[in-house]
C-alpha atoms as a PDB file:
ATOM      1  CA  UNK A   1     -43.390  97.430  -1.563  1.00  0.00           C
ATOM      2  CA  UNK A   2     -44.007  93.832  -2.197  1.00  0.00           C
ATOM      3  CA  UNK A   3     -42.012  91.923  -4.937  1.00  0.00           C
ATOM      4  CA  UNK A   4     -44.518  88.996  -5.189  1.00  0.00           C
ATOM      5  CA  UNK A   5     -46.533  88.264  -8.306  1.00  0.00           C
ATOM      6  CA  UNK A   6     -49.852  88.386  -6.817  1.00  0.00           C
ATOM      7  CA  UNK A   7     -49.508  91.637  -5.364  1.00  0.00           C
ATOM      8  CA  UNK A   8     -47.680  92.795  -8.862  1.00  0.00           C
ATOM      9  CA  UNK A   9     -50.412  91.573 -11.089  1.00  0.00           C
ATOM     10  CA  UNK A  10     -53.504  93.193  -8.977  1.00  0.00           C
ATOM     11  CA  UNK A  11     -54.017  96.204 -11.593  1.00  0.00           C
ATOM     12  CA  UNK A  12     -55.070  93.599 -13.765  1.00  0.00           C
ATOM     13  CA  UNK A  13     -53.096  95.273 -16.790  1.00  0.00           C
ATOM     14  CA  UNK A  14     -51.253  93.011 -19.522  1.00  0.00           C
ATOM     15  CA  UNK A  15     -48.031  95.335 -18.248  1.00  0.00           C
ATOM     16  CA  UNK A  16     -48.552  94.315 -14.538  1.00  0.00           C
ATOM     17  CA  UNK A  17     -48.937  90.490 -15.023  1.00  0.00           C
ATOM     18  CA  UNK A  18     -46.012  90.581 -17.358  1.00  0.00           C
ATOM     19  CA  UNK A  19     -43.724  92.057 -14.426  1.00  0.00           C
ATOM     20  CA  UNK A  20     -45.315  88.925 -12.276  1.00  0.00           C
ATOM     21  CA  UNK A  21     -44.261  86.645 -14.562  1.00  0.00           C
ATOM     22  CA  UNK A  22     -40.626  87.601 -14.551  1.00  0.00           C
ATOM     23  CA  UNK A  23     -40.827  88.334 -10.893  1.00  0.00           C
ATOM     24  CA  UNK A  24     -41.317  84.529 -10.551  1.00  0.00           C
ATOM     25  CA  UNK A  25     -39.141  83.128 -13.360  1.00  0.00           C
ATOM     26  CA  UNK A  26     -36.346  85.026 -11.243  1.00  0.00           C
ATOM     27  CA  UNK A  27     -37.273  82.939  -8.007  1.00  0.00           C
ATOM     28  CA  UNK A  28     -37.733  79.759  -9.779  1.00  0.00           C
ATOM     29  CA  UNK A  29     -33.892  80.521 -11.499  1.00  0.00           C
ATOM     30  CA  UNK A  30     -32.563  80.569  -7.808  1.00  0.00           C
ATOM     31  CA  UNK A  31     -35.005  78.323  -6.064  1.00  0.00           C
ATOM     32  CA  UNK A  32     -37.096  76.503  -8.022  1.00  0.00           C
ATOM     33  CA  UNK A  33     -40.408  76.306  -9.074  1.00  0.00           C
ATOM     34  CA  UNK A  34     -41.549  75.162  -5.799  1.00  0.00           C
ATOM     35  CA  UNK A  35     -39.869  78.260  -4.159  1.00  0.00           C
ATOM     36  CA  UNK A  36     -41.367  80.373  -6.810  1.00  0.00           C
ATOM     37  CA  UNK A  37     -44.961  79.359  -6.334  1.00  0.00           C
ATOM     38  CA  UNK A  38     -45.095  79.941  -2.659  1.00  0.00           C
ATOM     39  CA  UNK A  39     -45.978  83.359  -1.718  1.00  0.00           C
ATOM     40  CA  UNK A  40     -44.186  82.314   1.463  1.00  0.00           C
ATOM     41  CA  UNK A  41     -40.980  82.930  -0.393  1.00  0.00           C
ATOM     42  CA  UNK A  42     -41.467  86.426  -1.345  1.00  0.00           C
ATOM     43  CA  UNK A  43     -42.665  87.321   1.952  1.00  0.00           C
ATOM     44  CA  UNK A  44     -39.482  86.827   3.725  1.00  0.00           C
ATOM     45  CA  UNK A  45     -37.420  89.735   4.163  1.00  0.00           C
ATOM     46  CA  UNK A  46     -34.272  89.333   1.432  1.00  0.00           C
ATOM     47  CA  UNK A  47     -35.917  86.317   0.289  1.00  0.00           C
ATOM     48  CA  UNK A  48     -34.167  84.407   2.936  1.00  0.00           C
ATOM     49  CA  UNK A  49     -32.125  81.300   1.573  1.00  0.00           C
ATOM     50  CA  UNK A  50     -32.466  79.218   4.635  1.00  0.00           C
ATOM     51  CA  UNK A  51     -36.789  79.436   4.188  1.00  0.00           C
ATOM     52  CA  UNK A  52     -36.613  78.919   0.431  1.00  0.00           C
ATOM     53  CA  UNK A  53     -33.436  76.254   0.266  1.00  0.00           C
ATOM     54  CA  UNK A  54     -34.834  74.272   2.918  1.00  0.00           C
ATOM     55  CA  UNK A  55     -36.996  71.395   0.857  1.00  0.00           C
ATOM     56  CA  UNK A  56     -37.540  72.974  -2.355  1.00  0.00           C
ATOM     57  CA  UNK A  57     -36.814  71.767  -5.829  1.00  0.00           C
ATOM     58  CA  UNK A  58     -33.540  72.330  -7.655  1.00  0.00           C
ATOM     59  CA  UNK A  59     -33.130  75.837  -9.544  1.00  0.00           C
ATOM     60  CA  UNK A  60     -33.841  76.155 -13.199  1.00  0.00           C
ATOM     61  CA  UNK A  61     -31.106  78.297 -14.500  1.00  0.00           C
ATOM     62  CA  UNK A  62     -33.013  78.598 -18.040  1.00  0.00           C
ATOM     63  CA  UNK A  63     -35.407  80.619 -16.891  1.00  0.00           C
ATOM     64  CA  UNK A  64     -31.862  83.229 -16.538  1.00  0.00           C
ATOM     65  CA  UNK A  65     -32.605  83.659 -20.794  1.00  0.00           C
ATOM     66  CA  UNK A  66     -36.339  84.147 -20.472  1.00  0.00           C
ATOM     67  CA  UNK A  67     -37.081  87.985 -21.840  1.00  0.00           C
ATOM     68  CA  UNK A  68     -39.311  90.218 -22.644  1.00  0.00           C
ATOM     69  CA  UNK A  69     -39.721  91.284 -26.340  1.00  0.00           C
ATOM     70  CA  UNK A  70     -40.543  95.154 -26.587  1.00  0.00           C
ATOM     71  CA  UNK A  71     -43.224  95.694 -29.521  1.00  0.00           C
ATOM     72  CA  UNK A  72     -46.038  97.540 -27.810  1.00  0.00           C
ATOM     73  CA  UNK A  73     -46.911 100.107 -25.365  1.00  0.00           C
ATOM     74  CA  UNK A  74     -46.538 103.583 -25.066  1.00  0.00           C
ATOM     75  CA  UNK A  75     -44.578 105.724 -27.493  1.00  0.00           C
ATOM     76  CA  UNK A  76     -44.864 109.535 -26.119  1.00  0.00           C
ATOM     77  CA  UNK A  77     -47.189 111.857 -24.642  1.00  0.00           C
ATOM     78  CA  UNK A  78     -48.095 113.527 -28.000  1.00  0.00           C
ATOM     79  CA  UNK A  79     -49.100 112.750 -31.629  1.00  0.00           C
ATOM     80  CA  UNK A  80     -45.597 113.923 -32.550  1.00  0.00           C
ATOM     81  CA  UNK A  81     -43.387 112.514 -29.758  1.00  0.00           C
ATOM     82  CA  UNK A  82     -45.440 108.825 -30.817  1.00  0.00           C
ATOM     83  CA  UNK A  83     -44.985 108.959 -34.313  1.00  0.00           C
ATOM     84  CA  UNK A  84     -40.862 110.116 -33.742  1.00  0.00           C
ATOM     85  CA  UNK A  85     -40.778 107.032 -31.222  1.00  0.00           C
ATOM     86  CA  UNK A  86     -42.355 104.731 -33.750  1.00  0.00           C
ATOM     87  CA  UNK A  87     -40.343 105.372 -36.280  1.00  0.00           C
ATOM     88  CA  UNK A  88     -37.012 105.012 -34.258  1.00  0.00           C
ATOM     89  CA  UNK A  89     -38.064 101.412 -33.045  1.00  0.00           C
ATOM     90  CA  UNK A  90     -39.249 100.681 -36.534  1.00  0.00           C
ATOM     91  CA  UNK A  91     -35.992 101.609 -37.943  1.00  0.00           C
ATOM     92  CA  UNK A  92     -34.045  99.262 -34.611  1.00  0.00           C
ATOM     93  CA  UNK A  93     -35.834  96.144 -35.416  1.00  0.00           C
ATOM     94  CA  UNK A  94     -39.006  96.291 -33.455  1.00  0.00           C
ATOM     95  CA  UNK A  95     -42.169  94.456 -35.444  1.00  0.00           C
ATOM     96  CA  UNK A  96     -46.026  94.191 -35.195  1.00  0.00           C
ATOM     97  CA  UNK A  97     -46.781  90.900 -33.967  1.00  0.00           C
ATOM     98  CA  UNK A  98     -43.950  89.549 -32.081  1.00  0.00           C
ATOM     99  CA  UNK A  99     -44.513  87.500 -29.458  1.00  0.00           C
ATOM    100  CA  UNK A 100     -44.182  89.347 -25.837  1.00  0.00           C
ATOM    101  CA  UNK A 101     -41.895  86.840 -24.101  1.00  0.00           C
ATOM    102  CA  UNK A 102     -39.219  84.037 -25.809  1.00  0.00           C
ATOM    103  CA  UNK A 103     -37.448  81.447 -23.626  1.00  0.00           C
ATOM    104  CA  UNK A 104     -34.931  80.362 -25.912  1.00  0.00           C
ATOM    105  CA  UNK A 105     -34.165  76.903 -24.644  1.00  0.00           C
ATOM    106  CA  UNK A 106     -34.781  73.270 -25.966  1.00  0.00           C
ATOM    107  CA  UNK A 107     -37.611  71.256 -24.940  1.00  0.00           C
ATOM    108  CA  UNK A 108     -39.609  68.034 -25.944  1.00  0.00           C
ATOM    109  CA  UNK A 109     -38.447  68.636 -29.824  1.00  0.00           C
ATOM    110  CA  UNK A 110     -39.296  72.427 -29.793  1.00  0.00           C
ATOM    111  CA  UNK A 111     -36.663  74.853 -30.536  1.00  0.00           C
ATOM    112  CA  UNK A 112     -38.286  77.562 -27.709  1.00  0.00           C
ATOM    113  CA  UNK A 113     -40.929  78.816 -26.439  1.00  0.00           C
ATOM    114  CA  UNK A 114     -42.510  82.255 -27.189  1.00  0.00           C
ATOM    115  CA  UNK A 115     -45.424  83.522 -25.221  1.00  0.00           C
ATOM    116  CA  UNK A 116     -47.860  86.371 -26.200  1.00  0.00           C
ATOM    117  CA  UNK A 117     -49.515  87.942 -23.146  1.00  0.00           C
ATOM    118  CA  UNK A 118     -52.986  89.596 -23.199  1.00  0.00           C
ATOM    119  CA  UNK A 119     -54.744  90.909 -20.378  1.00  0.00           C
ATOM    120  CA  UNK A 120     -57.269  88.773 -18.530  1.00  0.00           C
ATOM    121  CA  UNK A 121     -60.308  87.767 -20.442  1.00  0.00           C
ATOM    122  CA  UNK A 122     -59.146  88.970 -23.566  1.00  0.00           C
ATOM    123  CA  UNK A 123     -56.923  86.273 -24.635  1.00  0.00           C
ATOM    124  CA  UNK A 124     -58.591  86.002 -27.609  1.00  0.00           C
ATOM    125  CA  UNK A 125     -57.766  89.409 -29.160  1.00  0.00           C
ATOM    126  CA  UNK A 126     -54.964  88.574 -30.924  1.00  0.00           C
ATOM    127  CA  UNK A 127     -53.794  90.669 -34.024  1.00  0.00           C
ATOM    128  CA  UNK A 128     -53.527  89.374 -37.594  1.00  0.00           C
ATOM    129  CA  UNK A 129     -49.834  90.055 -37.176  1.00  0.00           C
ATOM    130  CA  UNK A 130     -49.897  87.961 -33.705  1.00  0.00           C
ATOM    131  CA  UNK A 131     -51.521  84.771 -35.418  1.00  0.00           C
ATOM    132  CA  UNK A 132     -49.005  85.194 -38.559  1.00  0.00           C
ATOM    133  CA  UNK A 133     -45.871  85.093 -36.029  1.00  0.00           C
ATOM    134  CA  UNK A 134     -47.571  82.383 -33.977  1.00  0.00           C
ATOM    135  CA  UNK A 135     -48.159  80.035 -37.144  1.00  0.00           C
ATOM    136  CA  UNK A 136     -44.827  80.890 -38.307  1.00  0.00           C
ATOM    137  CA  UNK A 137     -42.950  80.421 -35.257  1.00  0.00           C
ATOM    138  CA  UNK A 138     -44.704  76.779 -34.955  1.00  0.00           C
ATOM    139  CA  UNK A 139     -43.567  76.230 -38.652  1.00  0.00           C
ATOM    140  CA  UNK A 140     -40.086  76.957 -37.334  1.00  0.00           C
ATOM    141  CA  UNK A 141     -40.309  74.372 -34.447  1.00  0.00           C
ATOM    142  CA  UNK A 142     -40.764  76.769 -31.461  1.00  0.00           C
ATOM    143  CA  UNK A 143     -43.688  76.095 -29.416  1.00  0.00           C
ATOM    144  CA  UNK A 144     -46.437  79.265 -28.685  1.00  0.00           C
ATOM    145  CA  UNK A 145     -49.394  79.889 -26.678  1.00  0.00           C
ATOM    146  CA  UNK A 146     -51.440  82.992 -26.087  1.00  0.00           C
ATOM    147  CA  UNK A 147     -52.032  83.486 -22.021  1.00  0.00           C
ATOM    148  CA  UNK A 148     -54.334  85.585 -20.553  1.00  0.00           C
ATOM    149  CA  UNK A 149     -52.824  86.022 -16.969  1.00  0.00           C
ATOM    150  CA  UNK A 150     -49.432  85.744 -15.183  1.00  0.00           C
ATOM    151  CA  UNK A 151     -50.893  82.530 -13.620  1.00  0.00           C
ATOM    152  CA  UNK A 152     -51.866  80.702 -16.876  1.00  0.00           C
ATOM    153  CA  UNK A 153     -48.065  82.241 -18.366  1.00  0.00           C
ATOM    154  CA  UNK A 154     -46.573  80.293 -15.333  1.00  0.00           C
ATOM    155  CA  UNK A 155     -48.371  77.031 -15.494  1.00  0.00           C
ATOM    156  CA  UNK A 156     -46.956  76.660 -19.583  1.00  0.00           C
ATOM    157  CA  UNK A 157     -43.265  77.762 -18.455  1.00  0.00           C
ATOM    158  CA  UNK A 158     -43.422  75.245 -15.675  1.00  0.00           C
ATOM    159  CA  UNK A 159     -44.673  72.241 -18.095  1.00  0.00           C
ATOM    160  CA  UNK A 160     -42.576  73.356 -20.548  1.00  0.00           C
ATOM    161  CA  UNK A 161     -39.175  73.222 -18.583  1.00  0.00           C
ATOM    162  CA  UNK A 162     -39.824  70.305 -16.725  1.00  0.00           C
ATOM    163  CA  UNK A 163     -40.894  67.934 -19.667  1.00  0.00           C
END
């Protein structure tokens, strides 16, 4: 099986270029952003350090606190078994229109950054709840975008941490 995020994002699903996106936030924590962006560097077996250490960039250990927000997906095979799920992540904490991703570090005057994800081409079908958290969050100081692919995700975490 390959680990990089090309090959992770090919189904094209909002689930599968989520998993790229931390697949190379965890490179660029040990290597780099360089590192991370070179399909080179998932291609060698273990991730080998003397490849990836060679002549890349410094690590960015933020990228350690970048997660995933659960607030969608799949709650059960049947009416029941969704509506019994619901209710138990309703009850935890889980809300409608929380961003997907939050990388809770400081940047350029903003207090984070929270990303929503959508699947390719569809970036702009974004919920009423979505564009209430987004305006909100902005209100709070933390920066957000809506991206419509791993690649696009990558590009703002990359201009974000560096600035």
């Amino acid at each position: 099986m390959t680990y990089d995020p090309w090959s992770l994002s090919k189904s094209n699903s909002e689930d599968a270029h989520q998993v790229a996106i931390f697949a190379w936030a965890n490179v660029a924590m040990s290597f780099g952003v360089t590192a991370a962006s070179d399909i080179l560097s998932y291609s060698v077996p273990g991730h080998a350090k003397k490849y990836i250490s060679a002549a890349f960039d410094k690590p960015v250990p933020e990228f350690r606190w970048l997660h995933a927000i659960p607030n969608g997906g799949s709650r059960g095979d049947t009416e029941r078994s969704r509506k019994i799920r619901g209710a138990q992540l309703k009850a935890q904490g889980v809300k409608a229109g929380v961003s997907d991703m939050c990388l809770p570090v400081k940047r350029n005057g903003f207090s984070g950054l929270y990303i929503e994800l959508k699947k390719p081409g569809k970036i702009k079908d974004t919920s009423s709840e979505q564009d209430e958290f987004g305006e909100f969050v902005i209100s709070q100081g933390y920066m957000f975008e809506v991206c419509d692919s791993w690649e696009k995700a990558v590009h703002l975490l990359k201009l974000y941490i560096v600035s």
